[in-house]
N, C-alpha and C. Protein backbone atom coordinates (compact mmCIF):
# COMPACT_ATOMS: atom_id res chain seq x y z
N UNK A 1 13.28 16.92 -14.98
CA UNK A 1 12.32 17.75 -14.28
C UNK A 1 10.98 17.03 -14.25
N UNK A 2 10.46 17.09 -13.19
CA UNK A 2 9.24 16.23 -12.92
C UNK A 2 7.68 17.20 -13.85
N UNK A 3 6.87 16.28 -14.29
CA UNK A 3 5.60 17.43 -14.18
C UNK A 3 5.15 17.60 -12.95
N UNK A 4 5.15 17.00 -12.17
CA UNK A 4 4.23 17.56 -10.78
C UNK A 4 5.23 18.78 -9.96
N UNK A 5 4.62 19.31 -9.41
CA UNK A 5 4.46 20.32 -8.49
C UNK A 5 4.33 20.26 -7.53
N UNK A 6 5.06 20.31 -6.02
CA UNK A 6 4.62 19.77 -4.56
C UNK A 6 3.94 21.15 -4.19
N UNK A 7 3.33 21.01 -3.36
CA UNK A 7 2.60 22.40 -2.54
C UNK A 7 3.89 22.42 -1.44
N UNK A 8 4.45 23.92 -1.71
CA UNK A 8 5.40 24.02 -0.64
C UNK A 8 5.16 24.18 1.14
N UNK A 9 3.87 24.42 0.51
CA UNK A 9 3.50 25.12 2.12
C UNK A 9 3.08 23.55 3.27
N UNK A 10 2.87 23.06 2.38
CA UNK A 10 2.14 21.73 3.17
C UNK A 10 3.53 20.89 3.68
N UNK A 11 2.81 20.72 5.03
CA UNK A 11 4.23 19.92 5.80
C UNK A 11 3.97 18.82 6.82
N UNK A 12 2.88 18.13 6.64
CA UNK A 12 1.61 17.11 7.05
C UNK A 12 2.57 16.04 7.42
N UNK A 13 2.67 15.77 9.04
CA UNK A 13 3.99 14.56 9.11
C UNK A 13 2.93 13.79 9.85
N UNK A 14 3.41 12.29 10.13
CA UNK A 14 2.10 11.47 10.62
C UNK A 14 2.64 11.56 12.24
N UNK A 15 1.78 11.68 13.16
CA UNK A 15 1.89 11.86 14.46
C UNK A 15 2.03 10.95 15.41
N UNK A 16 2.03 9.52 14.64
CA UNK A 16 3.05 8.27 15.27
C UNK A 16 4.14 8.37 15.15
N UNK A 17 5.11 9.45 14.73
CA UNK A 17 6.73 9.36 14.90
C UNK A 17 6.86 8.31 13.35
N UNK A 18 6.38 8.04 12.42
CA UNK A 18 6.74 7.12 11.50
C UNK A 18 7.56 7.98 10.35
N UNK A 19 7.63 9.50 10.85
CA UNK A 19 8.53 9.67 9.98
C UNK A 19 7.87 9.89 8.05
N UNK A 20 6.26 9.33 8.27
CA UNK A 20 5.50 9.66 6.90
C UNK A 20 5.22 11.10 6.49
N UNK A 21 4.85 11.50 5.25
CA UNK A 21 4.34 12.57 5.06
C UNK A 21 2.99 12.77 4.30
N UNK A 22 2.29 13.41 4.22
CA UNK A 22 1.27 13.71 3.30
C UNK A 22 2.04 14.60 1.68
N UNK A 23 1.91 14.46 0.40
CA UNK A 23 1.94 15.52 -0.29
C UNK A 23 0.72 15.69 -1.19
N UNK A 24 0.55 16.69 -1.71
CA UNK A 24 -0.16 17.11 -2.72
C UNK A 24 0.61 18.39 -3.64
N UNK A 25 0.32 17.48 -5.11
CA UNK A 25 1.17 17.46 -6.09
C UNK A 25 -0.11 18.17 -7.54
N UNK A 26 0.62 19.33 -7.96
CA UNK A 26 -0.41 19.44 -9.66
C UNK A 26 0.71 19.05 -10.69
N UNK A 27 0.30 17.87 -11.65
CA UNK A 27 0.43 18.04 -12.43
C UNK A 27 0.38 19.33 -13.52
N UNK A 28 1.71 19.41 -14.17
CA UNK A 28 1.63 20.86 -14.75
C UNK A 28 1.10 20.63 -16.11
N UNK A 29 0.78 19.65 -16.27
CA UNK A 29 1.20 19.05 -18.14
C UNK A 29 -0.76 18.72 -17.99
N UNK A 30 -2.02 18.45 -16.81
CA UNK A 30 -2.85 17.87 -17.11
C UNK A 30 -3.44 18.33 -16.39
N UNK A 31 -2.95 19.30 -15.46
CA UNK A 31 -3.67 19.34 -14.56
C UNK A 31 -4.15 19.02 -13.23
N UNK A 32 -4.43 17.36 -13.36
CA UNK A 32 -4.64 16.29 -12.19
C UNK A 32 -3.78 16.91 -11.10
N UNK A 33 -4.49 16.44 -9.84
CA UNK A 33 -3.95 16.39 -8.55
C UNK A 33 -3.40 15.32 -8.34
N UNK A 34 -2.15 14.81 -7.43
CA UNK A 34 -1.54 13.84 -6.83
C UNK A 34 -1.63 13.93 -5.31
N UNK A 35 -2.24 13.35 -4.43
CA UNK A 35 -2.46 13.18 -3.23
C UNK A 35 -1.27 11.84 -2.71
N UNK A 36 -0.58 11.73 -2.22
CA UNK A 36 1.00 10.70 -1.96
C UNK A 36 0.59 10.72 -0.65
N UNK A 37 0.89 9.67 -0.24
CA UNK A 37 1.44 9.43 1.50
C UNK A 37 2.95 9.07 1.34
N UNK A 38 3.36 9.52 1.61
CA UNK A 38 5.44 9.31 1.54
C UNK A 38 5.56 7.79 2.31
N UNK A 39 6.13 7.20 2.34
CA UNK A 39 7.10 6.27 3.22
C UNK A 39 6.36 5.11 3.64
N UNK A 40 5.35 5.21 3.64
CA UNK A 40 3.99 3.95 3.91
C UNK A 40 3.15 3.83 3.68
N UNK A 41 2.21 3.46 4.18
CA UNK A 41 0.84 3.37 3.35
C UNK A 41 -0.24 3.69 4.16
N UNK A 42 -0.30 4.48 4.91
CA UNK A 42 -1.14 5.36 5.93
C UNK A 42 -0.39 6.49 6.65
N UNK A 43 -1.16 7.34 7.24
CA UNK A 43 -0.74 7.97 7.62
C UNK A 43 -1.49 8.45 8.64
N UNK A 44 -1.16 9.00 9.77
CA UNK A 44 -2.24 9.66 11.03
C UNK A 44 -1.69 10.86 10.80
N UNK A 45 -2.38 11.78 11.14
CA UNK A 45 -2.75 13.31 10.94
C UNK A 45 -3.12 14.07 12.06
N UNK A 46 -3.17 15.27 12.55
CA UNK A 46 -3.43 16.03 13.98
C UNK A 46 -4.36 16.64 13.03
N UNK A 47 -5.45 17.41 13.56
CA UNK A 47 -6.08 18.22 12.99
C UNK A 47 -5.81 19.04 12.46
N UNK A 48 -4.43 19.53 12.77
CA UNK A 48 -4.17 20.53 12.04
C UNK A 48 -3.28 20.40 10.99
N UNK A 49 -2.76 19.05 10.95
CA UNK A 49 -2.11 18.29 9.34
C UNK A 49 -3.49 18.09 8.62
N UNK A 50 -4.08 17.42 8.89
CA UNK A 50 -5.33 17.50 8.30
C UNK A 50 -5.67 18.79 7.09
N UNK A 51 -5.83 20.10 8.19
CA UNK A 51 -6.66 21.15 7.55
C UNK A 51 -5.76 21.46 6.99
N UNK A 52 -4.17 21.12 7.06
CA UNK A 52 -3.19 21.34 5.99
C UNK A 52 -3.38 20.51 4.56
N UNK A 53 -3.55 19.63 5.16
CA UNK A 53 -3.81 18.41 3.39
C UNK A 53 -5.16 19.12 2.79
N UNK A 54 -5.93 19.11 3.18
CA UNK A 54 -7.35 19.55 2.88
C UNK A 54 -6.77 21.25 1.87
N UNK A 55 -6.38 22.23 2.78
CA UNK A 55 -6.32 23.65 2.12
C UNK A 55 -4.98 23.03 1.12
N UNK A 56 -4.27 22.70 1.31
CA UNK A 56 -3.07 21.79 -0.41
C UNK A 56 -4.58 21.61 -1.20
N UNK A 57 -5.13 20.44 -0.75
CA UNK A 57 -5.57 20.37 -2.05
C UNK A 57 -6.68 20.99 -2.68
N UNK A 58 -7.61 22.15 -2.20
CA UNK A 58 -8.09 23.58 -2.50
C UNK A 58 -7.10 24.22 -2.99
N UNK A 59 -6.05 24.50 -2.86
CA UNK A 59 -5.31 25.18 -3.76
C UNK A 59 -4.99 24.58 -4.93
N UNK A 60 -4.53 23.28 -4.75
CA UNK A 60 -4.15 22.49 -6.32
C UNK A 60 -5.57 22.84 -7.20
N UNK A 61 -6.72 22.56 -6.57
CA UNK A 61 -7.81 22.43 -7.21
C UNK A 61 -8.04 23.74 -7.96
N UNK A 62 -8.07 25.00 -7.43
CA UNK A 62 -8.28 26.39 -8.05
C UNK A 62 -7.10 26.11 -9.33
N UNK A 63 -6.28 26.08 -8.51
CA UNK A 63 -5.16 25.99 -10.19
C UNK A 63 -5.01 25.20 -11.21
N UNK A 64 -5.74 23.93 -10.54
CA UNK A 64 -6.03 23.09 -11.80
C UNK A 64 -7.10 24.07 -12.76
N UNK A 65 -8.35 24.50 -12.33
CA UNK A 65 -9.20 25.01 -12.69
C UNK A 65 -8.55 25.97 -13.80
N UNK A 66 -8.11 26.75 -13.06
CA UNK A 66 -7.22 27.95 -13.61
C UNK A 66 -6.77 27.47 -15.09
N UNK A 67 -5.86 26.60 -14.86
CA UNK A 67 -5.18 25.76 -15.93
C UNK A 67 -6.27 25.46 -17.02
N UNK A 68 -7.34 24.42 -16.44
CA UNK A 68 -8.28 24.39 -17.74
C UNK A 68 -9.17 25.62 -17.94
N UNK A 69 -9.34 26.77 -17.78
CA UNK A 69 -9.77 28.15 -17.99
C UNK A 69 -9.15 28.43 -19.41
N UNK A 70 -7.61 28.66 -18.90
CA UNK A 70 -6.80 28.94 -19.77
C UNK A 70 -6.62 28.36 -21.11
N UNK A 71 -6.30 26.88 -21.12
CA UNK A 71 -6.66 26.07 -22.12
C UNK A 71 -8.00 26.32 -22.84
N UNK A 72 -9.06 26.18 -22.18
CA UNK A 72 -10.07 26.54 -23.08
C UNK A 72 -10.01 28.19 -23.89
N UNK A 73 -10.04 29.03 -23.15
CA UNK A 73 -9.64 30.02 -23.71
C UNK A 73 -8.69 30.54 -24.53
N UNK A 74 -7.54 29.61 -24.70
CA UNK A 74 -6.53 29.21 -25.92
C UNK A 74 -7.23 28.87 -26.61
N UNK A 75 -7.96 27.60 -26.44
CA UNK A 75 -8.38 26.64 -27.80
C UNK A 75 -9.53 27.26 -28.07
N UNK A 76 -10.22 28.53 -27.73
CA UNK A 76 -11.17 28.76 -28.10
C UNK A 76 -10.49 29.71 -29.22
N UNK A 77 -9.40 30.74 -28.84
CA UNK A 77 -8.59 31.65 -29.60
C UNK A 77 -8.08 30.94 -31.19
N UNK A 78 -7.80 29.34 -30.94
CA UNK A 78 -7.62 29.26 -32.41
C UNK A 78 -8.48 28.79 -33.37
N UNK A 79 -9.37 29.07 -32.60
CA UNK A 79 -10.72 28.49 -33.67
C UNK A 79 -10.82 29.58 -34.78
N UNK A 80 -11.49 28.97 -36.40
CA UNK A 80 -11.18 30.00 -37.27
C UNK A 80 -12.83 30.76 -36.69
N UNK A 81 -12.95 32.09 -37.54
CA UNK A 81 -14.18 33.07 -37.51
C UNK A 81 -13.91 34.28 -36.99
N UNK A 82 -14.80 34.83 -36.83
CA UNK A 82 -14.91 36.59 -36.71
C UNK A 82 -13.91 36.42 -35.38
N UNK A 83 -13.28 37.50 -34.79
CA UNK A 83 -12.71 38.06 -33.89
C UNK A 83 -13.76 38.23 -32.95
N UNK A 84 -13.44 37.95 -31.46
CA UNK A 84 -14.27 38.55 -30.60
C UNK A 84 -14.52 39.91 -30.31
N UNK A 85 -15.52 40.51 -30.09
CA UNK A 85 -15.69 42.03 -29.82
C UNK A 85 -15.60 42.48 -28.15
């Protein structure tokens, strides 16, 4: 099982027919984002693959966030001292 995470919704194909893709990927284990071009090493985009890669990676980003929220708020929970009120 991989740590990363693909954004299912994103479906960013390059608009020369090359058959590339865009992904964006969260790491589950760190957090980090993975931004990939599939199959080559560029990619062309329509505007509206574009505003697809772009909103992927606003979403990875909130959930990364999310993720370190949580963590801190764990590691704040095992710290020794009074209980929070």
């Amino acid at each position: 099982m991989s740590v990363f995470r693909s954004d299912p919704d994103l479906e960013a194909r390059d608009v020369a027919g090359t058959e590339a893709e865009a992904d964006v990927a969260l790491n589950l284990v760190t957090g980090n984002i993975r931004l990939s071009i599939l199959w080559t090493q560029e990619i062309q985009l329509s505007a509206d693959g574009a505003e697809q890669v772009a909103k992927a990676l606003q979403r990875a980003a909130v959930e990364s966030r999310s993720m370190a929220k949580a963590e801190a708020l764990g590691a704040a929970g095992d710290q020794p001292g009074p209980p929070a009120v």
